[in-house]
PDB file of N, CA and C in Angstrom:
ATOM      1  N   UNK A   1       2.093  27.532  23.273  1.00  0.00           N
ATOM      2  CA  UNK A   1       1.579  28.160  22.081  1.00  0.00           C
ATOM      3  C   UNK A   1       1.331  29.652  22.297  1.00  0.00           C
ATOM      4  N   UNK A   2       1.054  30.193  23.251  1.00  0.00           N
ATOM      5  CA  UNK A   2       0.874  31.708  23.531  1.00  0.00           C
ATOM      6  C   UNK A   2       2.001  32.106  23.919  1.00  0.00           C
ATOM      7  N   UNK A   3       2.834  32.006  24.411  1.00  0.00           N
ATOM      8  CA  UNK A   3       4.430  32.651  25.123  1.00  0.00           C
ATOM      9  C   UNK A   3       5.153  32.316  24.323  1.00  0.00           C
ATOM     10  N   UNK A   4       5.090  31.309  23.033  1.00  0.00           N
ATOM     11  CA  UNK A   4       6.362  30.521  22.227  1.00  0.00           C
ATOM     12  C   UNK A   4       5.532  30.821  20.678  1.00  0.00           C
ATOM     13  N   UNK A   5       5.477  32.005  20.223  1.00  0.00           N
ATOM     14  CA  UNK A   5       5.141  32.259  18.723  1.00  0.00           C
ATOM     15  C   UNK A   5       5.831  31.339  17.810  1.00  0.00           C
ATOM     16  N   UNK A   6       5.285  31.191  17.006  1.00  0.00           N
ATOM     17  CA  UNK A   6       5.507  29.913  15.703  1.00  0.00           C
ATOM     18  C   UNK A   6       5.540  28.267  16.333  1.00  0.00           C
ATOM     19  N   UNK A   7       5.457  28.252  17.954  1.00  0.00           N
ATOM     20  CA  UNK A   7       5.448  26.673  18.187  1.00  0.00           C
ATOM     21  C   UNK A   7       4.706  25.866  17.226  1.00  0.00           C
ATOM     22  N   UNK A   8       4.949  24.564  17.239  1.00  0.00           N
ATOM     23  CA  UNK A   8       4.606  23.347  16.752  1.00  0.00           C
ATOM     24  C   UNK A   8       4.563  22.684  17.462  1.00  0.00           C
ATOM     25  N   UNK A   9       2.998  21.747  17.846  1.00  0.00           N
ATOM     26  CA  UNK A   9       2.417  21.286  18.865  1.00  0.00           C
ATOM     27  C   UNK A   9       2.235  20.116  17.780  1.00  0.00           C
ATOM     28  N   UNK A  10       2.151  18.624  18.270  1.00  0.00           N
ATOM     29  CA  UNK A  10       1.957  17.837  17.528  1.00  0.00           C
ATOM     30  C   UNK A  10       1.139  16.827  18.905  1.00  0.00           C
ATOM     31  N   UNK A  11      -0.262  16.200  18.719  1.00  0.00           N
ATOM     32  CA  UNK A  11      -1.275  15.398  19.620  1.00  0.00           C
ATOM     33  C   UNK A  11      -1.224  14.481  18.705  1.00  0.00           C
ATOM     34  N   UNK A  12      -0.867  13.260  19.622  1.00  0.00           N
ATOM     35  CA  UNK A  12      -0.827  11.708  18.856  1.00  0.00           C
ATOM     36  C   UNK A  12      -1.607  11.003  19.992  1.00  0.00           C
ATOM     37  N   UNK A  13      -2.614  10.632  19.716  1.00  0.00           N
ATOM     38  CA  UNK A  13      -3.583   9.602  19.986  1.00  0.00           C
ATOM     39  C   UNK A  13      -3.418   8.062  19.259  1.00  0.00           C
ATOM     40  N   UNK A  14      -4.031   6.971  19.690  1.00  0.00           N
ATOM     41  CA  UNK A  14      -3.863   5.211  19.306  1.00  0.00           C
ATOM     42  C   UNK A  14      -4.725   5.593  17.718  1.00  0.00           C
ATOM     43  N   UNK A  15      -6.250   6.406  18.036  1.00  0.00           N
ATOM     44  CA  UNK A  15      -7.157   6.799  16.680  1.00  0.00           C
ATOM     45  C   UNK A  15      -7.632   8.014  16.425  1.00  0.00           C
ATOM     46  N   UNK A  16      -7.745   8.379  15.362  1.00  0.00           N
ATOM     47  CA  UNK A  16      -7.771  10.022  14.732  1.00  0.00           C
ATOM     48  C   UNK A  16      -8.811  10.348  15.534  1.00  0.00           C
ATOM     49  N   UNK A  17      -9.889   9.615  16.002  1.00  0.00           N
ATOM     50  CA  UNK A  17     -11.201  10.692  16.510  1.00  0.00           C
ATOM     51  C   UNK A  17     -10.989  10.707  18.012  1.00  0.00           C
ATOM     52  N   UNK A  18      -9.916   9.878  18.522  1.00  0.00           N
ATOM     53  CA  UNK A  18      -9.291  10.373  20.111  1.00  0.00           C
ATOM     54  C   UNK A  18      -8.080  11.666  19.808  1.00  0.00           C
ATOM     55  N   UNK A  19      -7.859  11.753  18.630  1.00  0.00           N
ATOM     56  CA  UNK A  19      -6.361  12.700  18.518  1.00  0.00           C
ATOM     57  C   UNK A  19      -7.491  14.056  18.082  1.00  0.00           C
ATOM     58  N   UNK A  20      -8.210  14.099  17.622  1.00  0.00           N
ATOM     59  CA  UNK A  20      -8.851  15.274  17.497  1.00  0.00           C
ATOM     60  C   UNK A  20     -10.162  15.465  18.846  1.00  0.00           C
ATOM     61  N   UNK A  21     -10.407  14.122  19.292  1.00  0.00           N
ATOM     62  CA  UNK A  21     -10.930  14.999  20.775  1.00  0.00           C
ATOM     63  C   UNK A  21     -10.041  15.775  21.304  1.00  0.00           C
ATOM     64  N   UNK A  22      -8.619  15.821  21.580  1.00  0.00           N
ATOM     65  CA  UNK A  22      -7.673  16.338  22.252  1.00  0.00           C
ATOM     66  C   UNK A  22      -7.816  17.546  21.746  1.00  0.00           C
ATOM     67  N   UNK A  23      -7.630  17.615  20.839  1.00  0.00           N
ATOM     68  CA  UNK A  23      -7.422  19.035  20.141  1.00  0.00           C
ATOM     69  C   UNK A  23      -8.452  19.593  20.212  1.00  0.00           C
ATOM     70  N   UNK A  24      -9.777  19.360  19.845  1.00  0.00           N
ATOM     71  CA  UNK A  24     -11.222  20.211  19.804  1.00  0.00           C
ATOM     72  C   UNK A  24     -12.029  20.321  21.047  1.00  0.00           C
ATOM     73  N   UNK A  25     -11.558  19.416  22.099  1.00  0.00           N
ATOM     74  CA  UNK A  25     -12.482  19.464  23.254  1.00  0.00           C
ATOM     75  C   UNK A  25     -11.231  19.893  24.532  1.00  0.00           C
ATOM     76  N   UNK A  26     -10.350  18.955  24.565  1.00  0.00           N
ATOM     77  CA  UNK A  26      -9.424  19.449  25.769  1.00  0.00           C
ATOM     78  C   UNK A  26      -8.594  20.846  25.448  1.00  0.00           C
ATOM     79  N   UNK A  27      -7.886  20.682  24.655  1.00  0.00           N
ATOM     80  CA  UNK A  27      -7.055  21.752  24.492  1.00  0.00           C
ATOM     81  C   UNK A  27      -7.984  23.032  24.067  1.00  0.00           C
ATOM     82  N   UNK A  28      -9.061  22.996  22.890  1.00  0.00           N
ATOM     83  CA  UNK A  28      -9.761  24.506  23.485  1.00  0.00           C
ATOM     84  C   UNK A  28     -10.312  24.466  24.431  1.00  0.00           C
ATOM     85  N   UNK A  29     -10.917  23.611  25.230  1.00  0.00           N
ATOM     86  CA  UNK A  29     -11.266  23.887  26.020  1.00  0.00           C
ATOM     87  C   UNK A  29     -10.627  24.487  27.183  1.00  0.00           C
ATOM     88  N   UNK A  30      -9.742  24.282  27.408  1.00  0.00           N
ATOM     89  CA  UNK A  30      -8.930  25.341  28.294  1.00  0.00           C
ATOM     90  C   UNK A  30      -8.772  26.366  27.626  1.00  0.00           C
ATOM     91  N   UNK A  31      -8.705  26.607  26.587  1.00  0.00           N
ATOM     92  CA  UNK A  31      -8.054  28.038  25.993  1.00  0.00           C
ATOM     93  C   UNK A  31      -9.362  28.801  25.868  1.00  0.00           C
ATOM     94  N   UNK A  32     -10.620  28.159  25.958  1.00  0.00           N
ATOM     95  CA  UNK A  32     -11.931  29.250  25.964  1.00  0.00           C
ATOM     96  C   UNK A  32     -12.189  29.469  27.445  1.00  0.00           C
ATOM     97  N   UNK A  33     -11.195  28.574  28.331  1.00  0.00           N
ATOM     98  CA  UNK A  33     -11.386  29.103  30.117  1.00  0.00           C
ATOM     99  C   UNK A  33     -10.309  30.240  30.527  1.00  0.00           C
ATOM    100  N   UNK A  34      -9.715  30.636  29.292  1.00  0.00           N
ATOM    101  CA  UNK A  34      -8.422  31.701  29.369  1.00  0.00           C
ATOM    102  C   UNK A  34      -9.041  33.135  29.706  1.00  0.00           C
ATOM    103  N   UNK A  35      -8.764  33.867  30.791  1.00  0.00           N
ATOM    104  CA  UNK A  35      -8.984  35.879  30.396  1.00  0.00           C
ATOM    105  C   UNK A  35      -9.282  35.711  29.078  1.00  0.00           C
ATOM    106  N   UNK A  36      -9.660  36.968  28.829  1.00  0.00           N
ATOM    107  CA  UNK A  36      -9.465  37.669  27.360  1.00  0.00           C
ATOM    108  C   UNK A  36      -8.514  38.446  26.654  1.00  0.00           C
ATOM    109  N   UNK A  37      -7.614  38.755  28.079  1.00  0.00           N
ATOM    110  CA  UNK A  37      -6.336  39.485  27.616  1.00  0.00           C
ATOM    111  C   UNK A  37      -4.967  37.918  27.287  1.00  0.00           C
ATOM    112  N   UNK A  38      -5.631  37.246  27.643  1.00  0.00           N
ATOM    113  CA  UNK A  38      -4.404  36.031  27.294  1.00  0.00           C
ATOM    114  C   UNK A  38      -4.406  35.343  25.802  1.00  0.00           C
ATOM    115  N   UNK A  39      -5.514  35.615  25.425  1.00  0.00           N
ATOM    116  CA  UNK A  39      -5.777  35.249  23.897  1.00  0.00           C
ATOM    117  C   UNK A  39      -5.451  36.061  22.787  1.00  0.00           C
ATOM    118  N   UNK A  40      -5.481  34.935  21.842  1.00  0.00           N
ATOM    119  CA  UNK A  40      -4.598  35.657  20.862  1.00  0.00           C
ATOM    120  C   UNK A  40      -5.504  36.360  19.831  1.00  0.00           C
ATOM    121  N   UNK A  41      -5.305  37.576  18.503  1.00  0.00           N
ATOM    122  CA  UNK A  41      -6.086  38.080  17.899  1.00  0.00           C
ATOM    123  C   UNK A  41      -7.337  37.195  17.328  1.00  0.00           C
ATOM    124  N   UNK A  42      -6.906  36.315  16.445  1.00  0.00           N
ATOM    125  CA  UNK A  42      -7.928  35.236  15.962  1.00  0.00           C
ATOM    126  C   UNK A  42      -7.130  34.040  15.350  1.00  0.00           C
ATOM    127  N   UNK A  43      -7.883  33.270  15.105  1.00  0.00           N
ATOM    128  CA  UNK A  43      -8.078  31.587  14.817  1.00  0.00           C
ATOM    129  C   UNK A  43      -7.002  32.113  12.987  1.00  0.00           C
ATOM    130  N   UNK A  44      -6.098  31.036  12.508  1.00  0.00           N
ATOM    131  CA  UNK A  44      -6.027  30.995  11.128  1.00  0.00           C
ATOM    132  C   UNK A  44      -6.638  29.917  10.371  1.00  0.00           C
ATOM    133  N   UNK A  45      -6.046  29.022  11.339  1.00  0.00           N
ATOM    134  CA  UNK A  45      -7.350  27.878  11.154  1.00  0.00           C
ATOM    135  C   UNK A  45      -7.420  27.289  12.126  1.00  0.00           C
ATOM    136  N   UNK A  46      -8.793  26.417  11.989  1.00  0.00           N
ATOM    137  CA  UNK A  46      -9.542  26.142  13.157  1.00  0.00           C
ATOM    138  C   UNK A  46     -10.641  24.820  13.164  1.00  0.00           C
ATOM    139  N   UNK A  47      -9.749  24.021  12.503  1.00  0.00           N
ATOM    140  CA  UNK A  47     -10.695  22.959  12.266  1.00  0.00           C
ATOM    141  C   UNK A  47     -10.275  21.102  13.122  1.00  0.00           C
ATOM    142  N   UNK A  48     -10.674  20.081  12.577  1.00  0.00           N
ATOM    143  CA  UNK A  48     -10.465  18.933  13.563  1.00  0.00           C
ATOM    144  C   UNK A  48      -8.669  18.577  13.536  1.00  0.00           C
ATOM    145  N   UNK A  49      -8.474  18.495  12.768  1.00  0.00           N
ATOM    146  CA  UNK A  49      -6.882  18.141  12.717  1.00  0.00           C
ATOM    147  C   UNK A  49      -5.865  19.748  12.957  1.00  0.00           C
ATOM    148  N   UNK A  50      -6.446  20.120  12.626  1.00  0.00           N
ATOM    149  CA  UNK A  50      -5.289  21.817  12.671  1.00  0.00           C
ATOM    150  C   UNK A  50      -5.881  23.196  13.465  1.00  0.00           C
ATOM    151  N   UNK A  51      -5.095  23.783  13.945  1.00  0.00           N
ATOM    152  CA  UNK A  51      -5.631  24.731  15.215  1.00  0.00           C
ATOM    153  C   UNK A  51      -4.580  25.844  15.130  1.00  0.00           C
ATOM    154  N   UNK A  52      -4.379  26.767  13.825  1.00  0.00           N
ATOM    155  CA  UNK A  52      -3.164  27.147  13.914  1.00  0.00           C
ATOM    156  C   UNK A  52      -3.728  29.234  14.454  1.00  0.00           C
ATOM    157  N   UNK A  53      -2.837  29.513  15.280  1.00  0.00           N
ATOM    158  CA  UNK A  53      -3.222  31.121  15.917  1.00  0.00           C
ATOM    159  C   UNK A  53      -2.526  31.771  14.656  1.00  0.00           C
ATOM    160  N   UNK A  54      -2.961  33.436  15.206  1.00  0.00           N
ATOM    161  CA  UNK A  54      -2.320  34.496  14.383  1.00  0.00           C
ATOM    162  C   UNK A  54      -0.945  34.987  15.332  1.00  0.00           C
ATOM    163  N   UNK A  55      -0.167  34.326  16.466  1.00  0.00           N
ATOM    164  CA  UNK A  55       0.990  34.083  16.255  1.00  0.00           C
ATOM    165  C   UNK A  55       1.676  33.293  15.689  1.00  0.00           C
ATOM    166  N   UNK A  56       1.264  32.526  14.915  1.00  0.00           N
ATOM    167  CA  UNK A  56       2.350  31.803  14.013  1.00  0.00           C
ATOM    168  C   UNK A  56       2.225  30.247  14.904  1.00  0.00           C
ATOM    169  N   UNK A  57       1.688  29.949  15.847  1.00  0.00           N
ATOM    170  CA  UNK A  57       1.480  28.839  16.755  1.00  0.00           C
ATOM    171  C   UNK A  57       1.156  27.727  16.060  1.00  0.00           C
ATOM    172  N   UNK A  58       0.672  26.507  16.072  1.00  0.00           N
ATOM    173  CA  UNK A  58      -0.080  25.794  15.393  1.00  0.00           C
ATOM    174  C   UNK A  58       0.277  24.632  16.534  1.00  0.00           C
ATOM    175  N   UNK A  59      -1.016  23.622  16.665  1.00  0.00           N
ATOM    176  CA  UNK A  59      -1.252  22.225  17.005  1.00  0.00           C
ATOM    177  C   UNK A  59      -2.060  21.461  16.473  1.00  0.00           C
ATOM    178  N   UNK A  60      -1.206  20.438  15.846  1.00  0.00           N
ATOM    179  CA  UNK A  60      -1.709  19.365  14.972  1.00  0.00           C
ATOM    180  C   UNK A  60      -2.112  17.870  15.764  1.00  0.00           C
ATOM    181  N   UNK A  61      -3.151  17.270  15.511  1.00  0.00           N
ATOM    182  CA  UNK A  61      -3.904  16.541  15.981  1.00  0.00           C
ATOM    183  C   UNK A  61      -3.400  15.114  14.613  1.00  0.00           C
ATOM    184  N   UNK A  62      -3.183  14.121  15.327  1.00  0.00           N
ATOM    185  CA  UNK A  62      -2.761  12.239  14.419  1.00  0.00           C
ATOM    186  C   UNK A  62      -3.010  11.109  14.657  1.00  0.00           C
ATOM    187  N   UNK A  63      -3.025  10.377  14.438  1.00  0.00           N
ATOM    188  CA  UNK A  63      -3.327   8.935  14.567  1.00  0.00           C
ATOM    189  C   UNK A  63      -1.769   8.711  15.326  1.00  0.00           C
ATOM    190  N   UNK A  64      -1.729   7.480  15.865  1.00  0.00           N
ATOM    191  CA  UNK A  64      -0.083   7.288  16.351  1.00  0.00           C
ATOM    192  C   UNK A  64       0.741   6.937  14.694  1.00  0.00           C
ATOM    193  N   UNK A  65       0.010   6.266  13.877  1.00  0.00           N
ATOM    194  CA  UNK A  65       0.644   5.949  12.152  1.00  0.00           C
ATOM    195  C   UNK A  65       0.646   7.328  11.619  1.00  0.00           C
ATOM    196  N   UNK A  66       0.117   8.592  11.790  1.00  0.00           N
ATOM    197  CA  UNK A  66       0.923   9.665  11.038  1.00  0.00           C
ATOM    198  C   UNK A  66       1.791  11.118  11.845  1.00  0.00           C
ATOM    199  N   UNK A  67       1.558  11.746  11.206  1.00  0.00           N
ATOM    200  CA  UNK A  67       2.728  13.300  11.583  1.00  0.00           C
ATOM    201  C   UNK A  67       4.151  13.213  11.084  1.00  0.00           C
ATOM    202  N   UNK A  68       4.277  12.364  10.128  1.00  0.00           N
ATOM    203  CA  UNK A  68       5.750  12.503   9.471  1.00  0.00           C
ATOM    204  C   UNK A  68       5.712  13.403   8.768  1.00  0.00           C
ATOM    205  N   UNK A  69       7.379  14.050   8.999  1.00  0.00           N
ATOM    206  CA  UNK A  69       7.791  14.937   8.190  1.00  0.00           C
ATOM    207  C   UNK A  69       7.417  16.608   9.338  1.00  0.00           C
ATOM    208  N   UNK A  70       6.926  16.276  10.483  1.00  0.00           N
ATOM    209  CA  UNK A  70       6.699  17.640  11.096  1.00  0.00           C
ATOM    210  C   UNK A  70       7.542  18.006  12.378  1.00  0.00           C
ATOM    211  N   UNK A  71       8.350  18.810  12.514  1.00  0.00           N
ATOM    212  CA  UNK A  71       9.264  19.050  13.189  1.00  0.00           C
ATOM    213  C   UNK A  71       8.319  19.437  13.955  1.00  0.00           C
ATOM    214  N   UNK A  72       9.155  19.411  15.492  1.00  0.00           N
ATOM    215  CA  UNK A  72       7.628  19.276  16.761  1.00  0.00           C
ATOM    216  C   UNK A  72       8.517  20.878  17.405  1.00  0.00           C
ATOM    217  N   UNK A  73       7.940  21.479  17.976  1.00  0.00           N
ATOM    218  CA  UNK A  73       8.512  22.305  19.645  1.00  0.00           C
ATOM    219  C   UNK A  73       8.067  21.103  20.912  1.00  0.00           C
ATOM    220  N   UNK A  74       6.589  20.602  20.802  1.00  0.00           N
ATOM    221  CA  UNK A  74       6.643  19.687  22.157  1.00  0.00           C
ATOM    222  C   UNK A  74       5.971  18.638  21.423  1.00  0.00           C
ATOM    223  N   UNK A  75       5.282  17.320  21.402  1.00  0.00           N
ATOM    224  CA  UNK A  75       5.153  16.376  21.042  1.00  0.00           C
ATOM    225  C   UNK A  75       4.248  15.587  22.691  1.00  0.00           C
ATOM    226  N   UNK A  76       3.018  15.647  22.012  1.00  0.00           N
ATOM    227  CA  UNK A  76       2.102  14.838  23.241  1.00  0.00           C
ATOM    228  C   UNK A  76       1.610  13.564  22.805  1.00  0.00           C
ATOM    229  N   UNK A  77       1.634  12.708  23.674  1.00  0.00           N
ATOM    230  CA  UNK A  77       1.178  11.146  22.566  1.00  0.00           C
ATOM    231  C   UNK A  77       0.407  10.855  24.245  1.00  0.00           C
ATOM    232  N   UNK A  78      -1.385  10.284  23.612  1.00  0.00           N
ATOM    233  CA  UNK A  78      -2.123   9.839  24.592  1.00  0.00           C
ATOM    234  C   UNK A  78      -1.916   8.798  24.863  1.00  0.00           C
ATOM    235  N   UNK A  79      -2.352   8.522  26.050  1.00  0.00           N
ATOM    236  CA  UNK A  79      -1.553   6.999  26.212  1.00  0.00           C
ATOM    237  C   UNK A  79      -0.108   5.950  25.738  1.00  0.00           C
ATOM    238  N   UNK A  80       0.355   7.073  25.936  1.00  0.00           N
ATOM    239  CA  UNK A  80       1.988   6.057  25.120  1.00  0.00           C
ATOM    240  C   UNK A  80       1.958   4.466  25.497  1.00  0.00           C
ATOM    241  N   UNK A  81       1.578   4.497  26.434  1.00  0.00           N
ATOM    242  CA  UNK A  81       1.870   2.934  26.950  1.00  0.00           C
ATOM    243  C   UNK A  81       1.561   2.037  26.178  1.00  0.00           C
ATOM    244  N   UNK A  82       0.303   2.410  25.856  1.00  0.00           N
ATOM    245  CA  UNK A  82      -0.611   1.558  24.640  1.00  0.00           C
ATOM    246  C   UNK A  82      -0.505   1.190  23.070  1.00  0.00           C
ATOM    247  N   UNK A  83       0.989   2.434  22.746  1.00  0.00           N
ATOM    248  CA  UNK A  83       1.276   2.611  21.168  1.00  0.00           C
ATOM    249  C   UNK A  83       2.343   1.203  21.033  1.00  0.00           C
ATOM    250  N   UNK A  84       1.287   0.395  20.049  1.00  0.00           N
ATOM    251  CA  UNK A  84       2.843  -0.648  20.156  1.00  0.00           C
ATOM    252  C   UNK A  84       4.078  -0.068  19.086  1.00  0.00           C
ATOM    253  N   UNK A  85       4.894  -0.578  19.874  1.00  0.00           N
ATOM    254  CA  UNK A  85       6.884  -0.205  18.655  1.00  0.00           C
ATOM    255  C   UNK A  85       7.172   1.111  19.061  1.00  0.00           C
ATOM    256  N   UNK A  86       6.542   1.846  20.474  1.00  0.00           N
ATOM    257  CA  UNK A  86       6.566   3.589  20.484  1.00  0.00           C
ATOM    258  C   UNK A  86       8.041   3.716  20.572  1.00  0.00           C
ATOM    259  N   UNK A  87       8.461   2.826  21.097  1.00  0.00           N
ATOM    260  CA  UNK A  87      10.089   3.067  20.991  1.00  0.00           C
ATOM    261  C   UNK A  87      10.895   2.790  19.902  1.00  0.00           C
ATOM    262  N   UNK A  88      10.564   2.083  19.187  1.00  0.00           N
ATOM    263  CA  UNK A  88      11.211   2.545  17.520  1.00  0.00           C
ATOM    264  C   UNK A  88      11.004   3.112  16.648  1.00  0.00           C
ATOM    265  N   UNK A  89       9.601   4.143  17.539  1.00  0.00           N
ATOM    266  CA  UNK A  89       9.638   5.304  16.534  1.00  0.00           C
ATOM    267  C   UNK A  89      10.774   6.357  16.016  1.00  0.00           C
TER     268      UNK A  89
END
């Protein structure tokens, strides 16, 4: 998301309030352990499901049943093992 302007990050968790821990606790949380020169101007939005920068970045937070229709750059799914049918997705 910082080196790849306009990425599309898509976090799929088994349930929405594990797919938005990812997003609100792990993933900023590293990004508030970043320098200050590695960050980006500011937040566009910044809430439980959506996290999008003022490069054009964005990571979206789902249940494993949604995110259709969103073309990914990388695609993280917690625990895959656990998603049943993950392979006929």
């Amino acid at each position: 998301m910082l080196f790849y302007p306009s990425a599309t990050i898509l976090l799929f968790s088994r349930r929405d309030e594990e797919a938005t821990d990812m997003l609100k606790n792990k993933l900023r949380g590293m990004y508030d352990r970043l320098p200050e020169w590695l960050k980006v101007q500011h937040f566009e939005t910044d809430n439980d499901h959506q996290w999008q920068w003022s490069n054009g970045s964005r990571c979206l937070a789902f249940p494993t049943t949604g995110g259709d229709s969103y073309t990914a750059t990388l695609v993280i799914i917690d625990e895959a093992d656990l998603v049943p049918d993950l392979a006929s997705s």
